[in-house]
PDB file of N, CA and C in Angstrom:
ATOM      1  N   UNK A   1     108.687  82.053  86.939  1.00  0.00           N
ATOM      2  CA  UNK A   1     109.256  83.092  87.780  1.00  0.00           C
ATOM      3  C   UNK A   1     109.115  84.423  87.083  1.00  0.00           C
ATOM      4  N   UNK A   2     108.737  85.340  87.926  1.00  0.00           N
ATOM      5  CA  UNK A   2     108.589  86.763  87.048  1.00  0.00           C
ATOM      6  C   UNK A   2     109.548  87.533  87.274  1.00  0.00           C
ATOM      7  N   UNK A   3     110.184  88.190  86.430  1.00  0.00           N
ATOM      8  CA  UNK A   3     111.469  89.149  86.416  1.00  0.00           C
ATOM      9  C   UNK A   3     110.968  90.191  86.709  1.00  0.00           C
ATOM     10  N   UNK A   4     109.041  91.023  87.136  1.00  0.00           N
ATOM     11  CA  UNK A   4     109.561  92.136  87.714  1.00  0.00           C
ATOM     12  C   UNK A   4     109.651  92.097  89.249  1.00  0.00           C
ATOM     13  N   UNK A   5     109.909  93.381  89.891  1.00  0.00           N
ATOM     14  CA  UNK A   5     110.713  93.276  90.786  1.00  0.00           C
ATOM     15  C   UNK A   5     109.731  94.308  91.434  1.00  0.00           C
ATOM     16  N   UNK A   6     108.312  94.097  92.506  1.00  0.00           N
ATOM     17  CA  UNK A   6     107.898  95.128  92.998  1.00  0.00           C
ATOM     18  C   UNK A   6     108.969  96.022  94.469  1.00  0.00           C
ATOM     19  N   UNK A   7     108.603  97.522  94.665  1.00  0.00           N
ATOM     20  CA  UNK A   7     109.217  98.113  95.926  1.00  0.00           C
ATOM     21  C   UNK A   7     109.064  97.383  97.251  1.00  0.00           C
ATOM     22  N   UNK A   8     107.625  96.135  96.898  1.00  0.00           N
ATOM     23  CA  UNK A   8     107.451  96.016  98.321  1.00  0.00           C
ATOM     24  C   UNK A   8     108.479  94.241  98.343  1.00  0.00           C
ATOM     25  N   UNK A   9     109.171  93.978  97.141  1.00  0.00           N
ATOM     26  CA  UNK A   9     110.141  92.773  97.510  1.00  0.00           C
ATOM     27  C   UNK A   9     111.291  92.704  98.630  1.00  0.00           C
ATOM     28  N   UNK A  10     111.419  91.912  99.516  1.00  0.00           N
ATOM     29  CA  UNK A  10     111.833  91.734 100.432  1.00  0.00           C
ATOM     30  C   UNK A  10     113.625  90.572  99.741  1.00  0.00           C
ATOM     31  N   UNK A  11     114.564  91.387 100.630  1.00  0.00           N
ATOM     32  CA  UNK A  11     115.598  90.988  99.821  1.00  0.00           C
ATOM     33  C   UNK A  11     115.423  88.884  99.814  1.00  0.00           C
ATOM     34  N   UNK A  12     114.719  88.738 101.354  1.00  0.00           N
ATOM     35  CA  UNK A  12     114.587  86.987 101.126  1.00  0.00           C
ATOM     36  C   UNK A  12     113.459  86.389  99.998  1.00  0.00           C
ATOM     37  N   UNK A  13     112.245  87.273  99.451  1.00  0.00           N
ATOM     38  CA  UNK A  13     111.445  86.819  98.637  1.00  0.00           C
ATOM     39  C   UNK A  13     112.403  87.068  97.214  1.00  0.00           C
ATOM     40  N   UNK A  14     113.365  88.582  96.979  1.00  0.00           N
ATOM     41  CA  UNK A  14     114.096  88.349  95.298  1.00  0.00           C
ATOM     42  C   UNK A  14     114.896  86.875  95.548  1.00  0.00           C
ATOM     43  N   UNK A  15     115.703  86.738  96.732  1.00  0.00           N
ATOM     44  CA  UNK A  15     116.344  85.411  97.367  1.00  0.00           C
ATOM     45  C   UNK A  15     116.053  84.264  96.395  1.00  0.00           C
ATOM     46  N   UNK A  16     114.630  83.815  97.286  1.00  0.00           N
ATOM     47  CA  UNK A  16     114.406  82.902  97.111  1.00  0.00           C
ATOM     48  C   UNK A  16     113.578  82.887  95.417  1.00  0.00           C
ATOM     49  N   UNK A  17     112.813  83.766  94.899  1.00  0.00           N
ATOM     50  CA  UNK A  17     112.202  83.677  93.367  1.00  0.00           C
ATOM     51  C   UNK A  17     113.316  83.515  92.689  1.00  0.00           C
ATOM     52  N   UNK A  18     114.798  83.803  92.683  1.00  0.00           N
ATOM     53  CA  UNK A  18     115.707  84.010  91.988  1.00  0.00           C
ATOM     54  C   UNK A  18     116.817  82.872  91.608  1.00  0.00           C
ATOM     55  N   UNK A  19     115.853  81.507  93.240  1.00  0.00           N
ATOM     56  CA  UNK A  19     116.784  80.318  92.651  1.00  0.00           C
ATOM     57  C   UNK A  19     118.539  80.607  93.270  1.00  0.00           C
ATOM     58  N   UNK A  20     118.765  81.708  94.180  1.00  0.00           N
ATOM     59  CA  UNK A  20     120.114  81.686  94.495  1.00  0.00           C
ATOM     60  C   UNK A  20     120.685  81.005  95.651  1.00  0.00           C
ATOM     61  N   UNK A  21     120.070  79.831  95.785  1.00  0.00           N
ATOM     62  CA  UNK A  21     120.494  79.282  96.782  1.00  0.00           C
ATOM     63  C   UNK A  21     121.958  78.491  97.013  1.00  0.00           C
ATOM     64  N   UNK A  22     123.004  78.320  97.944  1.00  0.00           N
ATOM     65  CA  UNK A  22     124.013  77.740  98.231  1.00  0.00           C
ATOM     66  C   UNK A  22     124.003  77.011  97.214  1.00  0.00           C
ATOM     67  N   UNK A  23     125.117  76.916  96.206  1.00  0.00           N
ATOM     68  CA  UNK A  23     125.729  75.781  95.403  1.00  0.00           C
ATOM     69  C   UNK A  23     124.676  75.328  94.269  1.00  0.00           C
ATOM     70  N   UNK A  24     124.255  76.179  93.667  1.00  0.00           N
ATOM     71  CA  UNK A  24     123.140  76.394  92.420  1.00  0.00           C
ATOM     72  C   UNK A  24     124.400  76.346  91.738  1.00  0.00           C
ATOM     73  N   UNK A  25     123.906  76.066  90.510  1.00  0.00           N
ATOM     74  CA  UNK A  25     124.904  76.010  89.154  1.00  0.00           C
ATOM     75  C   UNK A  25     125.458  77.688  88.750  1.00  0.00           C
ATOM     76  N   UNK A  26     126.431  77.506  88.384  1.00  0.00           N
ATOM     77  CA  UNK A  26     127.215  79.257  87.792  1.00  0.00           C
ATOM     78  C   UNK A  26     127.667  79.138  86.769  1.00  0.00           C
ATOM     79  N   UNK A  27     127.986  79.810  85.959  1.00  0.00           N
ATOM     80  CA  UNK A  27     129.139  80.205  84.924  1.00  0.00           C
ATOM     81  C   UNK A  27     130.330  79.798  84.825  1.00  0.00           C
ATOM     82  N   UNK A  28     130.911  78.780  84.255  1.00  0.00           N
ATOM     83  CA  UNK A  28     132.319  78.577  84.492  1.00  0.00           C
ATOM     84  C   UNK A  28     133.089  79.943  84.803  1.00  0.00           C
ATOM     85  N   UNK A  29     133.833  79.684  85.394  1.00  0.00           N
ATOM     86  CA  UNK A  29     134.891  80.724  86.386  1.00  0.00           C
ATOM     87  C   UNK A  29     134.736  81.763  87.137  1.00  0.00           C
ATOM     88  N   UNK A  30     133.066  81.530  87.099  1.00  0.00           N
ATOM     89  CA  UNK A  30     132.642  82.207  88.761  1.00  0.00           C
ATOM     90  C   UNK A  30     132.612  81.221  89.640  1.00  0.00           C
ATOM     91  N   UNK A  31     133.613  82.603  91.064  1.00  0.00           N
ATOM     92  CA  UNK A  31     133.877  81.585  92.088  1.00  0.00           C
ATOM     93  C   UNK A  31     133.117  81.846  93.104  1.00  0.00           C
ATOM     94  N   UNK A  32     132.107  82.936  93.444  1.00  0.00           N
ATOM     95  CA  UNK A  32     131.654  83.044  94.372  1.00  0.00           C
ATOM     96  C   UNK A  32     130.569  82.026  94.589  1.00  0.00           C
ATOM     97  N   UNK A  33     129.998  82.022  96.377  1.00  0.00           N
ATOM     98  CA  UNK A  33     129.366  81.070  96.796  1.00  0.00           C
ATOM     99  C   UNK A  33     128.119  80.638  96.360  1.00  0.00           C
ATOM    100  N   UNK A  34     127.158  81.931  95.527  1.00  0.00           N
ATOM    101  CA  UNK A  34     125.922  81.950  95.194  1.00  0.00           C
ATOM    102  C   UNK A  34     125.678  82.776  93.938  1.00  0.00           C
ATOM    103  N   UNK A  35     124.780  82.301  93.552  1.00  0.00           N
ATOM    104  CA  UNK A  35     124.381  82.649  92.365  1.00  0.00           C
ATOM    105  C   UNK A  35     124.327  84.362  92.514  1.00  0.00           C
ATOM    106  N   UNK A  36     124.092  85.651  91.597  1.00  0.00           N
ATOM    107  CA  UNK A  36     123.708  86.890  91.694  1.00  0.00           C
ATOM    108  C   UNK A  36     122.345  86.828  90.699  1.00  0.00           C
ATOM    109  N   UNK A  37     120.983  87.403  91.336  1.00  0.00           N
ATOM    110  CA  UNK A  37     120.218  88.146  90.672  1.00  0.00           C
ATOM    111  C   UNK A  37     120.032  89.511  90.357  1.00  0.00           C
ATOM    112  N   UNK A  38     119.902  89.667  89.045  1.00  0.00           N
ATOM    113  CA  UNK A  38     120.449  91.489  88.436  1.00  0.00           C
ATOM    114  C   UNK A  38     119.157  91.763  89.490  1.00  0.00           C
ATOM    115  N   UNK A  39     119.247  92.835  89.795  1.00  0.00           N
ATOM    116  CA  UNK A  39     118.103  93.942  90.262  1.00  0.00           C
ATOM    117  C   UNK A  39     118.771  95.061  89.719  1.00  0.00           C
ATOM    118  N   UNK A  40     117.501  96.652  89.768  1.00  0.00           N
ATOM    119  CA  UNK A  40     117.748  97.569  89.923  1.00  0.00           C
ATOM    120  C   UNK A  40     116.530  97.996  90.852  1.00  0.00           C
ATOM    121  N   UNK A  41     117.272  98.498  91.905  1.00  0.00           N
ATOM    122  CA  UNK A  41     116.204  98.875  93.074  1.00  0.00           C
ATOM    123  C   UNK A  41     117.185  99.941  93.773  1.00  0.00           C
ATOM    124  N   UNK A  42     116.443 101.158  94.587  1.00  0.00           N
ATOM    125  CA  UNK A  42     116.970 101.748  95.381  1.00  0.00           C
ATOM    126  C   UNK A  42     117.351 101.286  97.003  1.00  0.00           C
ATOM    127  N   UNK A  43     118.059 101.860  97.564  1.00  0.00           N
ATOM    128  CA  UNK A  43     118.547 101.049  98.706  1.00  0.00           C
ATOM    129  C   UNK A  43     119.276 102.247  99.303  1.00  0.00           C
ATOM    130  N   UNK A  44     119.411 102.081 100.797  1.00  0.00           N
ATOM    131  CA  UNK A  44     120.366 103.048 101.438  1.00  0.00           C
ATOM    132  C   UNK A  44     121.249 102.314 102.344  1.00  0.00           C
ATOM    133  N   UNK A  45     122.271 102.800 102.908  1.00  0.00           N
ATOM    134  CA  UNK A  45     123.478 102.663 103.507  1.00  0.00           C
ATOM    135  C   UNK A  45     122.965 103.548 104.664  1.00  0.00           C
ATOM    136  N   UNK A  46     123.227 103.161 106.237  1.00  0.00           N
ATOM    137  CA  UNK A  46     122.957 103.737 107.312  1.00  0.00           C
ATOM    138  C   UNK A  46     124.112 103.868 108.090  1.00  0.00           C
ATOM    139  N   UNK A  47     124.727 104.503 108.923  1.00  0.00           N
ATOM    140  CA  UNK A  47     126.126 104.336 109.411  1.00  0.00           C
ATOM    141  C   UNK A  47     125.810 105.586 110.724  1.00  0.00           C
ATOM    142  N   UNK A  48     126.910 106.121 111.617  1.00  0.00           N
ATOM    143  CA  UNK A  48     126.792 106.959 112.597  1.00  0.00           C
ATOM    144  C   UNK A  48     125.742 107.275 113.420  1.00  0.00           C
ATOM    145  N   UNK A  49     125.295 105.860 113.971  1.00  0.00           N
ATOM    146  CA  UNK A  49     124.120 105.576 114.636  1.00  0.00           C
ATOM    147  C   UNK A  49     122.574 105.950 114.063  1.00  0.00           C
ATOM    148  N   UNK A  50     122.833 105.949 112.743  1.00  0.00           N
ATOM    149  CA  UNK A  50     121.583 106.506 111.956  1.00  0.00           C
ATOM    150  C   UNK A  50     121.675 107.600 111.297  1.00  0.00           C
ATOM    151  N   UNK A  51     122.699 108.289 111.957  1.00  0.00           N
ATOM    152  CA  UNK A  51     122.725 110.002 111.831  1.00  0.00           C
ATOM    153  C   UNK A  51     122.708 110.296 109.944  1.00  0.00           C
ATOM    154  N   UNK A  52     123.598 109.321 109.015  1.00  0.00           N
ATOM    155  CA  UNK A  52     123.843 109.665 107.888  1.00  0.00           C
ATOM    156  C   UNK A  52     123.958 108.720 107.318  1.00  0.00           C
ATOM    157  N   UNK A  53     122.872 109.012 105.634  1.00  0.00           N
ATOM    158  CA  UNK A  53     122.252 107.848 105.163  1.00  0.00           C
ATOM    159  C   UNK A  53     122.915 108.212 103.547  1.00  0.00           C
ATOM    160  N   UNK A  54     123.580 107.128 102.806  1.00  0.00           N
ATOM    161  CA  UNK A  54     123.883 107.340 101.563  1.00  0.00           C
ATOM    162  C   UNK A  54     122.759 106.666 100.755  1.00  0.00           C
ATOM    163  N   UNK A  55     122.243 106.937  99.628  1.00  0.00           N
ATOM    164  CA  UNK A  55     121.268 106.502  98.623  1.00  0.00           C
ATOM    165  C   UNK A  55     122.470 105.811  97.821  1.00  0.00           C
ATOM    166  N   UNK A  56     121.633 104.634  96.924  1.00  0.00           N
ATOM    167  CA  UNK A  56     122.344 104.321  96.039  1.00  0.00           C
ATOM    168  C   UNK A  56     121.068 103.178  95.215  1.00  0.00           C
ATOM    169  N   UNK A  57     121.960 102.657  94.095  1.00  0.00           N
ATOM    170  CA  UNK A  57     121.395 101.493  93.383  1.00  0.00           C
ATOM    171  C   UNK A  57     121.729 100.033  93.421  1.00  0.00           C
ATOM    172  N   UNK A  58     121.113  99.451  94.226  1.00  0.00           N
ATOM    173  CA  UNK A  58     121.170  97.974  94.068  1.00  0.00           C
ATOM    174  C   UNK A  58     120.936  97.467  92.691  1.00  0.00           C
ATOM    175  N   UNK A  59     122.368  96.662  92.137  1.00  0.00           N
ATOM    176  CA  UNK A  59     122.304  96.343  91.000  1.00  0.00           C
ATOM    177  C   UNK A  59     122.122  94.610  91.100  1.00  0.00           C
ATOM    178  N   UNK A  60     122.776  93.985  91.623  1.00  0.00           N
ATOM    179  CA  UNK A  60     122.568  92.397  91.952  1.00  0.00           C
ATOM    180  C   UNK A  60     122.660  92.282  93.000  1.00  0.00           C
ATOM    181  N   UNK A  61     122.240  90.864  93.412  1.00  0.00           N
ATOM    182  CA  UNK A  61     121.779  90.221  94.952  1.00  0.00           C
ATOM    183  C   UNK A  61     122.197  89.265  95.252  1.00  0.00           C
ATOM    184  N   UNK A  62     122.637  88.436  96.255  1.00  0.00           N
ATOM    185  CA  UNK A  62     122.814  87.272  96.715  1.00  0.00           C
ATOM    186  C   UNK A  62     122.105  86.971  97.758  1.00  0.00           C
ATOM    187  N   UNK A  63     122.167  86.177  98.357  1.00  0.00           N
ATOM    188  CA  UNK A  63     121.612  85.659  99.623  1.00  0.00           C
ATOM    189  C   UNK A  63     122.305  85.997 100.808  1.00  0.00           C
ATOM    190  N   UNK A  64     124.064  86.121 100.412  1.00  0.00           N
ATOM    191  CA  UNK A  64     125.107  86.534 101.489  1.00  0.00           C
ATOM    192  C   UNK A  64     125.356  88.133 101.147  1.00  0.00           C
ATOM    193  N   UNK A  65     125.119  88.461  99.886  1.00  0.00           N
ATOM    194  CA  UNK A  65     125.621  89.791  99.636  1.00  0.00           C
ATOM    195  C   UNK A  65     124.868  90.588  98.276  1.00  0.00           C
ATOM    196  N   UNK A  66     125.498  91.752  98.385  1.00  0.00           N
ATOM    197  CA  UNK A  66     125.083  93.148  97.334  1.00  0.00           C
ATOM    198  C   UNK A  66     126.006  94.013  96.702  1.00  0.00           C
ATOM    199  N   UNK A  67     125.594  94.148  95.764  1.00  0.00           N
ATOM    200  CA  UNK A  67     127.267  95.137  94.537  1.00  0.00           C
ATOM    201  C   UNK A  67     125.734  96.381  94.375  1.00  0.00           C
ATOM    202  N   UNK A  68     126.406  97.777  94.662  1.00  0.00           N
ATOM    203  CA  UNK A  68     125.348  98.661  94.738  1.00  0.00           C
ATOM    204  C   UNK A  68     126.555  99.460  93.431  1.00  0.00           C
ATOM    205  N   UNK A  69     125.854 100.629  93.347  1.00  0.00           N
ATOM    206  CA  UNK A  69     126.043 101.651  92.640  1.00  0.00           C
ATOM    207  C   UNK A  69     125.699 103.083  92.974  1.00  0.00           C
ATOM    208  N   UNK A  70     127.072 103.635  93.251  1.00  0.00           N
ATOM    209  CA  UNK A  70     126.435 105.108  94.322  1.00  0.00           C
ATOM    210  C   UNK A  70     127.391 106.215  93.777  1.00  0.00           C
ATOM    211  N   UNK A  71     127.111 107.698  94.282  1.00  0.00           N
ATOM    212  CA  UNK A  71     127.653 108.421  93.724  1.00  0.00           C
ATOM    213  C   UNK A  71     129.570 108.049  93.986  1.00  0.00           C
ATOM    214  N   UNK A  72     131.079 107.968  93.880  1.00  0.00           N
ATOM    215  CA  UNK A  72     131.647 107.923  93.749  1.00  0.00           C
ATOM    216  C   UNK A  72     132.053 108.690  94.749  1.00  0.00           C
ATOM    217  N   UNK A  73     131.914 110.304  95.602  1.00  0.00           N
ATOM    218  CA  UNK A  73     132.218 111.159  96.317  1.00  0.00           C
ATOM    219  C   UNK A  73     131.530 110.721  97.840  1.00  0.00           C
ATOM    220  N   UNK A  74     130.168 109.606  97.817  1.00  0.00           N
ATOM    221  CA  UNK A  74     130.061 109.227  99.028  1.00  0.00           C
ATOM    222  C   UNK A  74     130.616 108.654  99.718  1.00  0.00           C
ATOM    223  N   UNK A  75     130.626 108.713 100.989  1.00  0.00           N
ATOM    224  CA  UNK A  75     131.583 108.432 101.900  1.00  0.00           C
ATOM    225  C   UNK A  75     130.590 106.620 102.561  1.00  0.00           C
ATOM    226  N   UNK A  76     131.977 105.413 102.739  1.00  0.00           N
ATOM    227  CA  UNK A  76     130.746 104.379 102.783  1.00  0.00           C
ATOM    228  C   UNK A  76     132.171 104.316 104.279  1.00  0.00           C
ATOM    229  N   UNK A  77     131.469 103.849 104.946  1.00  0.00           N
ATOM    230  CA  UNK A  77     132.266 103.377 106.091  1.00  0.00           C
ATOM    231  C   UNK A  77     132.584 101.516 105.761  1.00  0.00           C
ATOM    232  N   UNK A  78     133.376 100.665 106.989  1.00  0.00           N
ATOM    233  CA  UNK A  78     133.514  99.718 106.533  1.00  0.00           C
ATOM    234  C   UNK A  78     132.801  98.681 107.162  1.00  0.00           C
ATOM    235  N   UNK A  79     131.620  99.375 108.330  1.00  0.00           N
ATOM    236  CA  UNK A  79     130.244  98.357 108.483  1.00  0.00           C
ATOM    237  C   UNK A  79     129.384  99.382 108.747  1.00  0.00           C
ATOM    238  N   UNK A  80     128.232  98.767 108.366  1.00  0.00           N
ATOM    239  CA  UNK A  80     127.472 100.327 108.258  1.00  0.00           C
ATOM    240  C   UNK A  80     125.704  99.217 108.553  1.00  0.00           C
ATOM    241  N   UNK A  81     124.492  99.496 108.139  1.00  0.00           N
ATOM    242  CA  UNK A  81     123.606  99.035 108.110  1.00  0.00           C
ATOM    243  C   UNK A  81     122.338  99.410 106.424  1.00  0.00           C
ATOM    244  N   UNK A  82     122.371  98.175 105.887  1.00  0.00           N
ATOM    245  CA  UNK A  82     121.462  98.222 104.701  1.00  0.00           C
ATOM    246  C   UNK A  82     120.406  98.295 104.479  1.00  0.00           C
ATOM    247  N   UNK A  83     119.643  98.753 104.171  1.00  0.00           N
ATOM    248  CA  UNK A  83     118.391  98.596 103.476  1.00  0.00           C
ATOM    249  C   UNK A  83     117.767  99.074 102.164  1.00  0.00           C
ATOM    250  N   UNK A  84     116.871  98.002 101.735  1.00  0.00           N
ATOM    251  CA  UNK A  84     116.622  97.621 100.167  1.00  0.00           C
ATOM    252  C   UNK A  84     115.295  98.466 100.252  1.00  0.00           C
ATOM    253  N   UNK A  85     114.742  99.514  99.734  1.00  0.00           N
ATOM    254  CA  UNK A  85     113.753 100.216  99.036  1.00  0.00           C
ATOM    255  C   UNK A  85     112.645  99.433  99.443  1.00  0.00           C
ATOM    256  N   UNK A  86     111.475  99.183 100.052  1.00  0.00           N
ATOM    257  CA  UNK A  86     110.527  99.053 100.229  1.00  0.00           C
ATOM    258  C   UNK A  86     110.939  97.678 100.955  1.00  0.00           C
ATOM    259  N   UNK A  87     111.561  97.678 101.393  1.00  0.00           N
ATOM    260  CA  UNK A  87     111.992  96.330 103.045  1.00  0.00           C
ATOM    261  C   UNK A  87     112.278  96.976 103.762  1.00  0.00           C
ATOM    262  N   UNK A  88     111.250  96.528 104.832  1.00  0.00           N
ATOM    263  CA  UNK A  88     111.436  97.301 106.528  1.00  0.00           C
ATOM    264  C   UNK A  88     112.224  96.805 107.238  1.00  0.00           C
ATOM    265  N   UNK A  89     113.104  95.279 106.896  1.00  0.00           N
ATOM    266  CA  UNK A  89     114.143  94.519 107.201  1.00  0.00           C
ATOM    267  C   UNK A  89     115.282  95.787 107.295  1.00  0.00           C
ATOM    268  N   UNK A  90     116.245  95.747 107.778  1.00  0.00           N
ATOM    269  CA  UNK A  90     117.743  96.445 108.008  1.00  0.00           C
ATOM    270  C   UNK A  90     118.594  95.363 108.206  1.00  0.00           C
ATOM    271  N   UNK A  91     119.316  95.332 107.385  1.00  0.00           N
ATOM    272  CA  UNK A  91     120.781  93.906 107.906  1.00  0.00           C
ATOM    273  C   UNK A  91     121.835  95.202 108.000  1.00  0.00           C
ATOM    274  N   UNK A  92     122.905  94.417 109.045  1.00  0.00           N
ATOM    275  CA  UNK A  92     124.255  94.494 109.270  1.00  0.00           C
ATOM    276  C   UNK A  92     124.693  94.005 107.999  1.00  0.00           C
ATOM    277  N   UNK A  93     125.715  94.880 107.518  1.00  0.00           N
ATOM    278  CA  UNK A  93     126.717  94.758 106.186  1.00  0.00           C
ATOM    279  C   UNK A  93     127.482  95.548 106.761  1.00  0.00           C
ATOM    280  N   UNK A  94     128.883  94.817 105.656  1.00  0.00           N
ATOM    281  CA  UNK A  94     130.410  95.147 105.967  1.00  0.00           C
ATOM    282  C   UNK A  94     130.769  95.382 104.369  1.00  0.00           C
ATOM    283  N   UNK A  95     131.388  96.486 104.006  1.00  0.00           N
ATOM    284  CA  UNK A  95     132.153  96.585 102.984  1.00  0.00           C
ATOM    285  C   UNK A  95     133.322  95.609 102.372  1.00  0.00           C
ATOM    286  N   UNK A  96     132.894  94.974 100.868  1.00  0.00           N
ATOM    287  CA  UNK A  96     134.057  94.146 100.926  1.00  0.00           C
ATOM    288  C   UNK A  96     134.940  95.131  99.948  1.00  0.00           C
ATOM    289  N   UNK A  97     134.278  95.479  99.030  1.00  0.00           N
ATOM    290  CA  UNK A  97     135.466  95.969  97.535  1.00  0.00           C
ATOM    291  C   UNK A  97     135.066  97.370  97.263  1.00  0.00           C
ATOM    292  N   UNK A  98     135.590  98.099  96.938  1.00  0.00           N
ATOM    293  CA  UNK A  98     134.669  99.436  96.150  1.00  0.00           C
ATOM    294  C   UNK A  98     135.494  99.741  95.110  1.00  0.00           C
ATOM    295  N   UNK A  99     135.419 100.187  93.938  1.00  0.00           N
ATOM    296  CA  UNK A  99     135.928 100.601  92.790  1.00  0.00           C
ATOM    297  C   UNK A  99     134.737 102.156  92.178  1.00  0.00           C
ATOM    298  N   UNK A 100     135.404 102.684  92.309  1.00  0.00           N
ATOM    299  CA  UNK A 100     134.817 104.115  91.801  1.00  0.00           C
ATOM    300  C   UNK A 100     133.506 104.208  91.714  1.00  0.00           C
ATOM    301  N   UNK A 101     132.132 103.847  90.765  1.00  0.00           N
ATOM    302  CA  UNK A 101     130.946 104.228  91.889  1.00  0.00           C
ATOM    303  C   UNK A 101     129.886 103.001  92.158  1.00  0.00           C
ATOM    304  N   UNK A 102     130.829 101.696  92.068  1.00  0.00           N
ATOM    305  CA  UNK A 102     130.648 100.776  92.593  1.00  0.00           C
ATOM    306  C   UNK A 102     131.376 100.035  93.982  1.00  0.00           C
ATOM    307  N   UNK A 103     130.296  99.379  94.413  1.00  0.00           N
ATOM    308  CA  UNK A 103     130.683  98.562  95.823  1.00  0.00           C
ATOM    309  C   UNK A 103     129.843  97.318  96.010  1.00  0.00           C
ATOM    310  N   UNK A 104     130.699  96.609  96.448  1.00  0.00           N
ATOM    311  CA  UNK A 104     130.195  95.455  96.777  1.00  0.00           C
ATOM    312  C   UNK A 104     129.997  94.734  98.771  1.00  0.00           C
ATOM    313  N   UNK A 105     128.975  94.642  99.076  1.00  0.00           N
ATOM    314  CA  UNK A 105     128.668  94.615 100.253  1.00  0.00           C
ATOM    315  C   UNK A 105     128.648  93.119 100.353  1.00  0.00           C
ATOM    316  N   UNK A 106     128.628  92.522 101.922  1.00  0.00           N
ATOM    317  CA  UNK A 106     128.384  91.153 102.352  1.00  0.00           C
ATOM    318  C   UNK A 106     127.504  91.542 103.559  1.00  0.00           C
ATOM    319  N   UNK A 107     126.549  90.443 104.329  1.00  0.00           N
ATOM    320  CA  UNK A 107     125.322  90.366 105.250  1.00  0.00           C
ATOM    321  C   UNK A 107     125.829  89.365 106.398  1.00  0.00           C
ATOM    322  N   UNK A 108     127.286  89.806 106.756  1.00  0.00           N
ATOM    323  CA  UNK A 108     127.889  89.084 107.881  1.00  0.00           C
ATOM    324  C   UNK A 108     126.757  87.665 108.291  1.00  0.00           C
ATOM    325  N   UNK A 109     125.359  87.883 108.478  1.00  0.00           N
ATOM    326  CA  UNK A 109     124.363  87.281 109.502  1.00  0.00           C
ATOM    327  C   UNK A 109     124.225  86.460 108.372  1.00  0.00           C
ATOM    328  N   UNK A 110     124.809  86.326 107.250  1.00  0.00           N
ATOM    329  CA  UNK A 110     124.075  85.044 106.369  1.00  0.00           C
ATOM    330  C   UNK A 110     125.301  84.276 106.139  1.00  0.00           C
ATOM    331  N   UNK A 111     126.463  84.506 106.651  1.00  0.00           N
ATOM    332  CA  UNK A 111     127.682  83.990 106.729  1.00  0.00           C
ATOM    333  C   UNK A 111     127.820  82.602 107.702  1.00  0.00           C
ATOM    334  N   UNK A 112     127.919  81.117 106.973  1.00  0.00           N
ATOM    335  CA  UNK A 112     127.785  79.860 107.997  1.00  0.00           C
ATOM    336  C   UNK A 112     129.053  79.563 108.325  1.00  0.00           C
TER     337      UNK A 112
END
């Protein structure tokens, strides 16, 4: 498996190279559902029918979700629409957590 990460990766090809599938092995006392692969990739946040787009950094990945890294003063609504830097894909995401200039997103549509 190769750790780099071209613009034109598609969040289901880091997905699937990354081995994060449902109920893969974790870290003792991680509880979430899927594994995270680190990335650093750019990505934007879409919200007000398109009208206004926040930049930020995709730092890890899941299959259900994303923990980005953005300026702290942007404004994130609490469903908005994602996209990963060189994926023409757009998912529906919902805000789960934010802590100062981190956030962590979920992909409702990968939710069983």
């Amino acid at each position: 498996m190769s750790t780099a990460i071209s613009t034109h990766d598609s969040i289901e090809r880091l997905v699937a190279d990354g081995g994060l599938e449902f109920g893969a092995l974790r870290p003792q006392g991680d509880l979430r559902r899927t594994l995270r692969r680190k990335i650093f990739k750019g990505a934007t946040l879409h919200f007000n029918c398109g009208t206004v787009s926040v930049e930020c950094i995709a730092r890890n990945l899941s299959g259900h979700g994303v923990m980005v890294e953005l300026d702290p003063l942007s404004p994130v609504p609490s469903a908005f629409v994602f996209r990963l830097a060189g994926d023409e894909k757009r998912r529906q995401a919902e805000l789960v957590w934010r802590r100062a200039n981190r956030a962590g997103i979920r992909f409702p549509e990968t939710d069983g």
